[in-house]
N, C-alpha and C. Protein backbone atom coordinates (compact mmCIF):
# COMPACT_ATOMS: atom_id res chain seq x y z
N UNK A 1 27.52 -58.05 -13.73
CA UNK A 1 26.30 -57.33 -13.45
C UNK A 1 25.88 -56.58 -14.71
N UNK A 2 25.00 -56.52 -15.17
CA UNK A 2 24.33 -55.84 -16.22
C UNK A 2 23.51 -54.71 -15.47
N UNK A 3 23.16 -53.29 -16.73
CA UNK A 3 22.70 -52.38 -16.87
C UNK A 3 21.54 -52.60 -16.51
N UNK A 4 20.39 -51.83 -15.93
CA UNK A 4 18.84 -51.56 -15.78
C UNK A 4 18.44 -50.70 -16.49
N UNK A 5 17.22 -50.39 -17.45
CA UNK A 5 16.14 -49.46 -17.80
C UNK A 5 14.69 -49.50 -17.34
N UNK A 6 14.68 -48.23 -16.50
CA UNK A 6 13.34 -48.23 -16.18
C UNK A 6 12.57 -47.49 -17.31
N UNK A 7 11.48 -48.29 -17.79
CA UNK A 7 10.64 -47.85 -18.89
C UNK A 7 9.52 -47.05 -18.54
N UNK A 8 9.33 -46.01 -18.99
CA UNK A 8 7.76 -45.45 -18.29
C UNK A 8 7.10 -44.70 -19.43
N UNK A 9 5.87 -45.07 -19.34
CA UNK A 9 4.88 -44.35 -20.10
C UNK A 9 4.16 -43.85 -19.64
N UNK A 10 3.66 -42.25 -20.07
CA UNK A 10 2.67 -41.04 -19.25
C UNK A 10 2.00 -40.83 -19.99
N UNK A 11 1.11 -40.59 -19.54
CA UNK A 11 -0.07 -39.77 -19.55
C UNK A 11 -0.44 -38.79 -19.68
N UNK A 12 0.07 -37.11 -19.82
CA UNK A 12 0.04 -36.26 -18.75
C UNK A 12 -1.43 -35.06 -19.00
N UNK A 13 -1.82 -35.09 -17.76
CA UNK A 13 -3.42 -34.63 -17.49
C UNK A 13 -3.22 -32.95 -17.41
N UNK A 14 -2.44 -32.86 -17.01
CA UNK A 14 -2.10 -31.39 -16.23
C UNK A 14 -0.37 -31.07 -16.31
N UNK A 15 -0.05 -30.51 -17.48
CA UNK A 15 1.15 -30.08 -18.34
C UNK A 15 1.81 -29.21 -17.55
N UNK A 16 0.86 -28.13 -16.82
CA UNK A 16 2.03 -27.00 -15.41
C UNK A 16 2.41 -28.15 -14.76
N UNK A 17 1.51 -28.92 -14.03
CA UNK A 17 2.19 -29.56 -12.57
C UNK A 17 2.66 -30.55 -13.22
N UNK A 18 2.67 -31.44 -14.29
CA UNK A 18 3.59 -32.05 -14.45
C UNK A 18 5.11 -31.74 -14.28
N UNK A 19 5.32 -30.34 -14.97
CA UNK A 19 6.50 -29.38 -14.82
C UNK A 19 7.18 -29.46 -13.62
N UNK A 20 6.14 -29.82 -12.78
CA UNK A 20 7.04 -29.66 -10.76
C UNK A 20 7.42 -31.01 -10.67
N UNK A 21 6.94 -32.28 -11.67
CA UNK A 21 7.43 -34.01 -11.40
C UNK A 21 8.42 -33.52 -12.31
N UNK A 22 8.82 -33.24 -13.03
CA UNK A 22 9.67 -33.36 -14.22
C UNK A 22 10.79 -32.98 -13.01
N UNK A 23 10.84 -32.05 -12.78
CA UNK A 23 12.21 -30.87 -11.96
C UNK A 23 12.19 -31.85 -10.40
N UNK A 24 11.29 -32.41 -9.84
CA UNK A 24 11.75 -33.13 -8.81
C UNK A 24 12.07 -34.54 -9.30
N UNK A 25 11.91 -35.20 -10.34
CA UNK A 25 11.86 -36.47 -11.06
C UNK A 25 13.56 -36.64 -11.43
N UNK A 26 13.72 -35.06 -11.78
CA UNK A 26 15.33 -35.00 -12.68
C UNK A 26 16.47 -35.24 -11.82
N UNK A 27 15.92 -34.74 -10.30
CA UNK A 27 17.24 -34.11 -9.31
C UNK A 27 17.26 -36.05 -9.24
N UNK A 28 16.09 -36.60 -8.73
CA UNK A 28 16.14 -37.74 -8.07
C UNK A 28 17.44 -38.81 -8.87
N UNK A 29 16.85 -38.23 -10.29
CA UNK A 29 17.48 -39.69 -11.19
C UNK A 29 19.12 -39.52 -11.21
N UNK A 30 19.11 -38.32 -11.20
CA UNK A 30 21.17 -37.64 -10.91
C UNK A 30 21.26 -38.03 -9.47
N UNK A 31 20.90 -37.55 -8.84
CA UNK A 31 21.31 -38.38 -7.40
C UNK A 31 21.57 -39.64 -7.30
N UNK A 32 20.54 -40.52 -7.62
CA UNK A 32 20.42 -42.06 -7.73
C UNK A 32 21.29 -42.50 -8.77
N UNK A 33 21.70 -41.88 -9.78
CA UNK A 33 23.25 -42.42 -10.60
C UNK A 33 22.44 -42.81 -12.09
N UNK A 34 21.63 -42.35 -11.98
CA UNK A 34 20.93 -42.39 -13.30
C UNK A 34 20.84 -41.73 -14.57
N UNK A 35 20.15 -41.87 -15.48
CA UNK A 35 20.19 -40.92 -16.62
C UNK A 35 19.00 -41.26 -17.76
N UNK A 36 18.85 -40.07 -18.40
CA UNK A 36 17.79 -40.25 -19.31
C UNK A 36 18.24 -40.48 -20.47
N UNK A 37 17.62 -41.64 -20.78
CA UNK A 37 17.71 -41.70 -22.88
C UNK A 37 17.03 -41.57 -23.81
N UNK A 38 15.78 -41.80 -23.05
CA UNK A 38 14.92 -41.27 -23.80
C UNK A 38 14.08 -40.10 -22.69
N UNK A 39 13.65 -39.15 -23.32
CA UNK A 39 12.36 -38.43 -22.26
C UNK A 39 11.76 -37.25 -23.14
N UNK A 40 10.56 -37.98 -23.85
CA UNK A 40 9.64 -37.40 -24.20
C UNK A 40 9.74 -37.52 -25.70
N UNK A 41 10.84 -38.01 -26.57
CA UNK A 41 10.94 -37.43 -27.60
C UNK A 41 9.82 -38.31 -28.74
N UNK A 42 9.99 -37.49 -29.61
CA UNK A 42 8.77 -37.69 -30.98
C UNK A 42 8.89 -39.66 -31.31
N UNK A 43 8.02 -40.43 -31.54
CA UNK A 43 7.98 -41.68 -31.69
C UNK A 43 7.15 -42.08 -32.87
N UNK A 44 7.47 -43.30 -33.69
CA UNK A 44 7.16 -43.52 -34.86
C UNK A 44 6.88 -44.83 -34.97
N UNK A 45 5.42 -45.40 -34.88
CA UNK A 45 5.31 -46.91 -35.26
C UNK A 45 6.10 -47.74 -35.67
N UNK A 46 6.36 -48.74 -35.36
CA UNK A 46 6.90 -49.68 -36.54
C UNK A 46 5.90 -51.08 -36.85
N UNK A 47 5.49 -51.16 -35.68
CA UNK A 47 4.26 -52.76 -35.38
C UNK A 47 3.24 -52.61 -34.40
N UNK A 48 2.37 -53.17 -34.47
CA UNK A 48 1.43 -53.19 -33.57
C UNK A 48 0.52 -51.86 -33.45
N UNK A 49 0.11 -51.57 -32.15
CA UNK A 49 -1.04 -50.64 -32.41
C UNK A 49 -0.86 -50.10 -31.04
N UNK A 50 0.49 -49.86 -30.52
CA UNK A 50 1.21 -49.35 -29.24
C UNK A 50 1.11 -47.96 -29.73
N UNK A 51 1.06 -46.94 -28.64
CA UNK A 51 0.57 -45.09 -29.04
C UNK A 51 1.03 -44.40 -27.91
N UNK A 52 2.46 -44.85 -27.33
CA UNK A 52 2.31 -44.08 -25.50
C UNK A 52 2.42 -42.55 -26.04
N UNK A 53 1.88 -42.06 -25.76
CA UNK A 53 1.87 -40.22 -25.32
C UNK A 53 3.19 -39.76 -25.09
N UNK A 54 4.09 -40.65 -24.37
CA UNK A 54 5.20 -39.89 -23.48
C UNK A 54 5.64 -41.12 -22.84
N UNK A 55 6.76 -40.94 -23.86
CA UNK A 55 7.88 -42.22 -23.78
C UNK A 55 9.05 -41.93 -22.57
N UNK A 56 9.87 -42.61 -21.40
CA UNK A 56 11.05 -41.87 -20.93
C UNK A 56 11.59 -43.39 -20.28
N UNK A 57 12.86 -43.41 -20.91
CA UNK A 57 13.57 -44.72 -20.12
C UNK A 57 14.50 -43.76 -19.78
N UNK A 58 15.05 -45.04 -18.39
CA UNK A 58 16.16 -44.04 -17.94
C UNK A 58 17.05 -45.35 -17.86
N UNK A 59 18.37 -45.10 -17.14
CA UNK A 59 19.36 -46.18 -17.60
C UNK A 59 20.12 -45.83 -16.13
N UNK A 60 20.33 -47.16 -15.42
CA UNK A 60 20.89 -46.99 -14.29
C UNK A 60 21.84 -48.10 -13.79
N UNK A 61 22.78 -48.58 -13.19
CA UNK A 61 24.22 -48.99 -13.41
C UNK A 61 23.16 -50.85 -12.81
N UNK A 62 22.50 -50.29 -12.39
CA UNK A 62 21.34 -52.22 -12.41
C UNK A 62 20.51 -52.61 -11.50
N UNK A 63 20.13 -53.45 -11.57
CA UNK A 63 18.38 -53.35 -10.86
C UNK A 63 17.95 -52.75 -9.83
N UNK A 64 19.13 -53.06 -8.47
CA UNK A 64 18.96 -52.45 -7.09
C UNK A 64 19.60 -51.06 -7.59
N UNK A 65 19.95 -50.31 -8.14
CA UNK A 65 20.28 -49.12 -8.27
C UNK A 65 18.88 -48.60 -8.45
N UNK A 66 18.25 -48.70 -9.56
CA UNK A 66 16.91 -48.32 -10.07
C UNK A 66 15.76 -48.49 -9.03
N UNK A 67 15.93 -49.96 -8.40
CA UNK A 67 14.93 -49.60 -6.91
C UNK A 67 15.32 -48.85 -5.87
N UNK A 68 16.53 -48.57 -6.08
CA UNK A 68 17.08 -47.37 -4.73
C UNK A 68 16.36 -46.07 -5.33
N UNK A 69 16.40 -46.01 -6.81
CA UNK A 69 15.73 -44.18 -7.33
C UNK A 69 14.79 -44.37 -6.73
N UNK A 70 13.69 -46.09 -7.23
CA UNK A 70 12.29 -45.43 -7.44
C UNK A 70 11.59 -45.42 -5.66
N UNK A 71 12.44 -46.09 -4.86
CA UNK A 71 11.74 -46.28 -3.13
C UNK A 71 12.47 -45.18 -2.71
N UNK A 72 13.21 -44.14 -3.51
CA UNK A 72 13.85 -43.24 -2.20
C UNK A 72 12.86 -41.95 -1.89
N UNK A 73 13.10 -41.19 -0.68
CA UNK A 73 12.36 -40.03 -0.46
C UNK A 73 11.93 -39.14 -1.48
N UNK A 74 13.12 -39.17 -2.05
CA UNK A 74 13.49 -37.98 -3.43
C UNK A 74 12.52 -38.25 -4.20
N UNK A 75 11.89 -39.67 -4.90
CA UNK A 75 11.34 -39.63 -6.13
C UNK A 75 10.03 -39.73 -5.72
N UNK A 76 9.89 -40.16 -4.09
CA UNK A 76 8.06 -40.35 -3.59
C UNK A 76 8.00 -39.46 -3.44
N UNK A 77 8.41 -38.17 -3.33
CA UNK A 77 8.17 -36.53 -3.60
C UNK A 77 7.49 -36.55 -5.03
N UNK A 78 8.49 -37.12 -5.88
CA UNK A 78 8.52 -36.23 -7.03
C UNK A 78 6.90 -37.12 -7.42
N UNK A 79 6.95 -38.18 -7.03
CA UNK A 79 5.22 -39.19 -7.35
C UNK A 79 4.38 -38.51 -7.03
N UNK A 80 4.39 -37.69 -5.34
CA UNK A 80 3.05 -36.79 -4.96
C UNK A 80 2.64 -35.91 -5.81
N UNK A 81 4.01 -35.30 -6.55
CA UNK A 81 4.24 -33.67 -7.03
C UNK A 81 3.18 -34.18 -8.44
N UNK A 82 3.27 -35.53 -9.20
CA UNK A 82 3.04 -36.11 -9.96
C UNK A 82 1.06 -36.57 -10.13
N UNK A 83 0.50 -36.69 -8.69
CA UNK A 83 -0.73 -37.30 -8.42
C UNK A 83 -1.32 -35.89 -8.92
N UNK A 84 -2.40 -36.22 -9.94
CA UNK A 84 -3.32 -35.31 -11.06
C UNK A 84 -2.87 -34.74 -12.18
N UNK A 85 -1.24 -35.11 -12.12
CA UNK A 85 -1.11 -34.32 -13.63
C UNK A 85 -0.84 -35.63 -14.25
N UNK A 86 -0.94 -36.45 -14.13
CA UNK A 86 -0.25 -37.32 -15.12
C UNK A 86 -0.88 -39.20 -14.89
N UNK A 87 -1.01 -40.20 -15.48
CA UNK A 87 -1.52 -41.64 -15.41
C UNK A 87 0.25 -42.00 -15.64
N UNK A 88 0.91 -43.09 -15.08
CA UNK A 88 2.14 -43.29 -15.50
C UNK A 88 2.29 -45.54 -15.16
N UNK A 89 2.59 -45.46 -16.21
CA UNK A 89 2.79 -47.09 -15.91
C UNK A 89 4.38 -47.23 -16.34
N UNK A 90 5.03 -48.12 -15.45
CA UNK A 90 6.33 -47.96 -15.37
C UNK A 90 6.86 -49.47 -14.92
N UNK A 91 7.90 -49.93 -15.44
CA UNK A 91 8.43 -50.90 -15.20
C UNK A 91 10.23 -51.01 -15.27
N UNK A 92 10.80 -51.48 -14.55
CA UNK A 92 12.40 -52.01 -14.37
C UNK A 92 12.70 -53.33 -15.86
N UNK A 93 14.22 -53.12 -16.20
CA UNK A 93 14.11 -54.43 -16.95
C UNK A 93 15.58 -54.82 -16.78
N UNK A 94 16.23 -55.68 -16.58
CA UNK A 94 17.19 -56.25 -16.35
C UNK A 94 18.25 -56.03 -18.25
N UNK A 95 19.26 -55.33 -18.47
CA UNK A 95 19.93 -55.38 -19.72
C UNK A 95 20.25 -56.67 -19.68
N UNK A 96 21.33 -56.72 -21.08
CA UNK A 96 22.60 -57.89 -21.30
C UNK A 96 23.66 -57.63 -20.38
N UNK A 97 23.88 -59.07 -19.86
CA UNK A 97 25.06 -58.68 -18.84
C UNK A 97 26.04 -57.81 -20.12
N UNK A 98 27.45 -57.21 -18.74
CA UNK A 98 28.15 -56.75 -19.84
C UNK A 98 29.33 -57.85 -20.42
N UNK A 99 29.67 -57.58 -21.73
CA UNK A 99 30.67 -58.71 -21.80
C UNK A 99 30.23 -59.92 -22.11
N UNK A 100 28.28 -60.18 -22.34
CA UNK A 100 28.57 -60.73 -23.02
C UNK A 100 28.02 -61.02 -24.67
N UNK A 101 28.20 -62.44 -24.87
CA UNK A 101 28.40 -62.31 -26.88
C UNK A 101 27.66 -62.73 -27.29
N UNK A 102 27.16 -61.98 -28.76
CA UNK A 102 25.80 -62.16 -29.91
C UNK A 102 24.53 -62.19 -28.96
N UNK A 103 25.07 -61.01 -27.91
CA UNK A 103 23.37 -60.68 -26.94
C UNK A 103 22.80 -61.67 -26.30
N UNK A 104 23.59 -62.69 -25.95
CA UNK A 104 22.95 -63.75 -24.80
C UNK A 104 23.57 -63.19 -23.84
N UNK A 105 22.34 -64.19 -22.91
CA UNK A 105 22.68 -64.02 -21.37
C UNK A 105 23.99 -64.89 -20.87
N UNK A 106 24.42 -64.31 -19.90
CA UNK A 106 25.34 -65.38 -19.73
C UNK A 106 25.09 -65.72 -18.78
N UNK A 107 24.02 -66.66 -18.28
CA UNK A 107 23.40 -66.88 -16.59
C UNK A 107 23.62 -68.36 -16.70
């Protein structure tokens, strides 16, 4: 079984109430067995003409883990808490299984 990162890029419209998704967003992702690796920090071109505002992957033990965060009670809270402060496009991505070599799949 390989690792999951959910990737998300924000928007954020309204910087207080974002503050109330952030703090209900955080409990959810520790509950759900998750963790942040990236969230929020400073970003630097390298190609293309990509500009997200507000970068945050999180890293979770694999796919159905990450759909258990994002369908549970906990985080459709933290989405309401979320509706006007923020635009957010977000996606799941399947890692390298673990174990295996020169970064192929081993499927």
């Amino acid at each position: 079984m390989s690792k999951a990162y959910i990737i998300a890029q924000a928007t954020v419209t309204d910087p207080a109430q974002y503050e109330g998704y952030k703090a209900l967003a955080g409990v959810a992702v520790a509950q759900y067995g998750g963790k942040y690796i990236v969230r929020g920090g400073a970003t630097q071109l390298l190609e293309g003409d990509w500009a997200p505002p507000r970068l945050v992957i999180l890293e979770f033990e694999s796919v159905e883990q990450a759909k258990c965060f994002y369908d549970s009670p906990e985080y459709q809270a933290a989405r309401q808490q979320r509706l006007g402060a923020a635009q957010m496009n977000m996606l799941v991505v399947e890692g390298l299984f673990r174990g295996s070599k020169n970064n192929e799949r081993n499927r």
